[in-house]
C-alpha atoms as a PDB file:
ATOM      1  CA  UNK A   1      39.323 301.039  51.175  1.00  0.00           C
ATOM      2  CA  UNK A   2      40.927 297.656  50.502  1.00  0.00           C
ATOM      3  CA  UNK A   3      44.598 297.879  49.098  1.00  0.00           C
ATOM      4  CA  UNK A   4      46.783 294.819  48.258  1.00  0.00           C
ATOM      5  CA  UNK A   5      50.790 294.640  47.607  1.00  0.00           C
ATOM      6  CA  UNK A   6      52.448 291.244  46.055  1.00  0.00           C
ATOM      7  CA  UNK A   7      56.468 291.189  45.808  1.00  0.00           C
ATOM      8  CA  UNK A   8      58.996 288.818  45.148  1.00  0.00           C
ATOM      9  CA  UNK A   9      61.751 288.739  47.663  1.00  0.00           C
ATOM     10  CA  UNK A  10      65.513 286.981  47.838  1.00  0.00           C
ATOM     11  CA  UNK A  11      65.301 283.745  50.075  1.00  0.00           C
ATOM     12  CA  UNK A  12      68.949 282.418  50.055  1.00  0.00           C
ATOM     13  CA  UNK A  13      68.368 280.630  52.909  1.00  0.00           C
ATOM     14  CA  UNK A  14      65.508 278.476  54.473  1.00  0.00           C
ATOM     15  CA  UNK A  15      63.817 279.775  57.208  1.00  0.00           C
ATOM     16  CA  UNK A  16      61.521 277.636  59.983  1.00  0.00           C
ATOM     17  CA  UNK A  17      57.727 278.169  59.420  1.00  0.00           C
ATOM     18  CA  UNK A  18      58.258 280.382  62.988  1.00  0.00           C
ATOM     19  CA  UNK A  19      60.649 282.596  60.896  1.00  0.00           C
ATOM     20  CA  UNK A  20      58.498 283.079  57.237  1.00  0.00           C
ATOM     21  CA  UNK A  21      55.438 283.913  59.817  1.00  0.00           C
ATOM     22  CA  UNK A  22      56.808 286.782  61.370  1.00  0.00           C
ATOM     23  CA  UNK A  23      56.671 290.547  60.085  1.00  0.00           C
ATOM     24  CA  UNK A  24      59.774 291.181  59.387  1.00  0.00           C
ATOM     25  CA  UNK A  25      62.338 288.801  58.070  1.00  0.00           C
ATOM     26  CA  UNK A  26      65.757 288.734  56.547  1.00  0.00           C
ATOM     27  CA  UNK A  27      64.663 288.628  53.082  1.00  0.00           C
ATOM     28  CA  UNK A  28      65.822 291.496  50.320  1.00  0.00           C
ATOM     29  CA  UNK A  29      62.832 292.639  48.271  1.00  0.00           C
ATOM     30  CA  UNK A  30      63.527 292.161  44.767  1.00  0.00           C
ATOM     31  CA  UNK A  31      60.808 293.793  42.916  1.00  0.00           C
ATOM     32  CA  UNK A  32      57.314 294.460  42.904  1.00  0.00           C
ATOM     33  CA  UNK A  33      54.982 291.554  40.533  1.00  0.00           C
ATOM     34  CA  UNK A  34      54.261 293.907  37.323  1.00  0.00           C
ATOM     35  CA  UNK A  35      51.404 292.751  35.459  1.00  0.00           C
ATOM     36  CA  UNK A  36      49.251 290.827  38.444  1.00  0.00           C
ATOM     37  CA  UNK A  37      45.360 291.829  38.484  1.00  0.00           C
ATOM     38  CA  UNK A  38      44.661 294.610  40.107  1.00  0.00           C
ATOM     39  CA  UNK A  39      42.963 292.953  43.038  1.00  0.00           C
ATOM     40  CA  UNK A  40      45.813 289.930  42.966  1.00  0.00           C
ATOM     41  CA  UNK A  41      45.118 289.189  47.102  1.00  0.00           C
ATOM     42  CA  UNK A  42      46.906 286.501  49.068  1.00  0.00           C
ATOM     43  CA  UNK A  43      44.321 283.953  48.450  1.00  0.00           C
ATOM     44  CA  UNK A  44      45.169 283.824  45.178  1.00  0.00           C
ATOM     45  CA  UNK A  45      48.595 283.955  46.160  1.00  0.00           C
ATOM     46  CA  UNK A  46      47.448 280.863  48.108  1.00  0.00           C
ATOM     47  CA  UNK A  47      45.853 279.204  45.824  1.00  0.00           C
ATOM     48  CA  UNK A  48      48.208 279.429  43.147  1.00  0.00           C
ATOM     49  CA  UNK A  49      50.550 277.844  45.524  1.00  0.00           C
ATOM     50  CA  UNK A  50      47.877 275.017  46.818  1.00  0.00           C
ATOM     51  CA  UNK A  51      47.268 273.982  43.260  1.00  0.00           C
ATOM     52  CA  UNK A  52      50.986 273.566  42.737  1.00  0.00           C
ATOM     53  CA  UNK A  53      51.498 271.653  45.934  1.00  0.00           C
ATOM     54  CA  UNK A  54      53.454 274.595  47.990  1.00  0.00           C
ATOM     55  CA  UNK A  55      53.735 275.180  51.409  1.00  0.00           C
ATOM     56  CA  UNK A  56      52.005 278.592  52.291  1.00  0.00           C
ATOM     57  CA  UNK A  57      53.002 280.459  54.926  1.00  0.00           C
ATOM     58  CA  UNK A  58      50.848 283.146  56.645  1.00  0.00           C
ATOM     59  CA  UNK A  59      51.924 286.058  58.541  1.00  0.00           C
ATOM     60  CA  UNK A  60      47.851 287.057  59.188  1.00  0.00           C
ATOM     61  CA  UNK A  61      44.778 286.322  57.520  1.00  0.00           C
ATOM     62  CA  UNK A  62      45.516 289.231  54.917  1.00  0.00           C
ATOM     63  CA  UNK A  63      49.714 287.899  54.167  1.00  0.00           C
ATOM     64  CA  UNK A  64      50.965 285.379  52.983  1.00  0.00           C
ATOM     65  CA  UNK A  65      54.629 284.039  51.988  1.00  0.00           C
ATOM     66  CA  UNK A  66      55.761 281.315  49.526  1.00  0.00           C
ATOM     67  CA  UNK A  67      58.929 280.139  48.643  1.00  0.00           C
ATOM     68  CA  UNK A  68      59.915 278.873  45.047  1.00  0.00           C
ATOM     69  CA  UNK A  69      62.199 277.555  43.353  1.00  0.00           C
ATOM     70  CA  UNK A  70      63.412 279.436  40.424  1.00  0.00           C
ATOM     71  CA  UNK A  71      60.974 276.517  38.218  1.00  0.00           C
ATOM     72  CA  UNK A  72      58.517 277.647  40.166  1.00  0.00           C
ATOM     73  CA  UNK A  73      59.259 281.171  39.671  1.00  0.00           C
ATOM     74  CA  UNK A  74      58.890 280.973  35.906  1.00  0.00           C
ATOM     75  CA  UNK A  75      56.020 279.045  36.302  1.00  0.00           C
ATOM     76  CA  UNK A  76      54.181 281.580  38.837  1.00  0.00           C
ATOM     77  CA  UNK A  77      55.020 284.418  36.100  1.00  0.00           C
ATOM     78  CA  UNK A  78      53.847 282.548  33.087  1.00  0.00           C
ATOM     79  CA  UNK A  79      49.938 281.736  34.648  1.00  0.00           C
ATOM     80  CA  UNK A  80      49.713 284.619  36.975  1.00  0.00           C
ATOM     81  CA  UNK A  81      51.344 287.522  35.289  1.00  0.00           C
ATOM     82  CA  UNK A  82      50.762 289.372  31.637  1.00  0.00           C
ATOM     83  CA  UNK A  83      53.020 289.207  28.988  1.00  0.00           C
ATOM     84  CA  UNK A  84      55.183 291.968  29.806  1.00  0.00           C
ATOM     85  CA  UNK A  85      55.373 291.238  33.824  1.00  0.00           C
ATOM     86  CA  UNK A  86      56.769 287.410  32.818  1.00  0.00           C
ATOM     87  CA  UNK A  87      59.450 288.898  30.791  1.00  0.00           C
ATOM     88  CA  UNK A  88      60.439 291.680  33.682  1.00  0.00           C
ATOM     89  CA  UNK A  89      60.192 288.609  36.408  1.00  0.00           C
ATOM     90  CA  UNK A  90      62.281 286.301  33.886  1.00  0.00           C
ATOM     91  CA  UNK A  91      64.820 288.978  34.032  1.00  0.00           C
ATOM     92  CA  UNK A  92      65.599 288.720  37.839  1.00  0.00           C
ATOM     93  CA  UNK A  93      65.638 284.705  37.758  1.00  0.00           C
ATOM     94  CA  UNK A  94      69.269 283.377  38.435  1.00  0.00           C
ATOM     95  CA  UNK A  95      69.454 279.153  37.792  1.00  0.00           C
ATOM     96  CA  UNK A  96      69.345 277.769  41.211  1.00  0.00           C
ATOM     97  CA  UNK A  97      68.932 280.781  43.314  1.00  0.00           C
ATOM     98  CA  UNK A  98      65.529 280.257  45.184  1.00  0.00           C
ATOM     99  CA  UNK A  99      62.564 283.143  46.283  1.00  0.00           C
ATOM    100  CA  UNK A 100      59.624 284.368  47.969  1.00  0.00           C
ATOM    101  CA  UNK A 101      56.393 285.403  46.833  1.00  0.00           C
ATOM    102  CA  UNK A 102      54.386 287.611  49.007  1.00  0.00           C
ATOM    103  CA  UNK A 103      50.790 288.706  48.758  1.00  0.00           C
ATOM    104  CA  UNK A 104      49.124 291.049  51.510  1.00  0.00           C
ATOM    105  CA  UNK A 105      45.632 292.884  51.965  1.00  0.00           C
ATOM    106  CA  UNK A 106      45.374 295.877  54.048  1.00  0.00           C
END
């Protein structure tokens, strides 16, 4: 059985590609996305991120990691998330603060 997990994580600082590619990292989980598709995988993840000119960062085939801005943020919850998952996410968005979105298959 295929299972998937998406989360948004703190990313105060920049990491090196090296760094956002490894298992674990340094990055406080903020919250699970509420309100993502039931099958929301890392390719869309991916190609959310491609379409909005991201960098993507994969940690396997099946995980991947993108960091946003908190612009970005609001705009990630507004297309990808329903009504009541934007307003949770919009909750937990500080002005300049920056994130990371993770998606993973297993």
């Amino acid at each position: 059985m295929t299972h998937f997990s998406a989360s948004l994580s703190a990313y105060p600082e920049a990491l090196r590609r090296e760094q956002l590619e490894q298992v674990v990292i340094d990055a406080p989980r903020l919250s699970g996305l509420p309100g993502l598709p039931d099958r929301f995988s890392p390719y869309a993840l991916a190609g959310w991120a491609e379409r909005h000119g991201l960098e993507v960062y994969y940690v396997d085939n099946c995980w991947v990691r993108v960091p946003v801005n908190a612009d970005q943020l609001r705009t990630f919850a507004n297309e990808m998330l329903d009504a009541d998952g934007a307003a949770q996410v919009g909750k937990l968005i500080s002005g300049s603060e920056t994130y990371l979105l993770s998606a993973e298959e297993y």
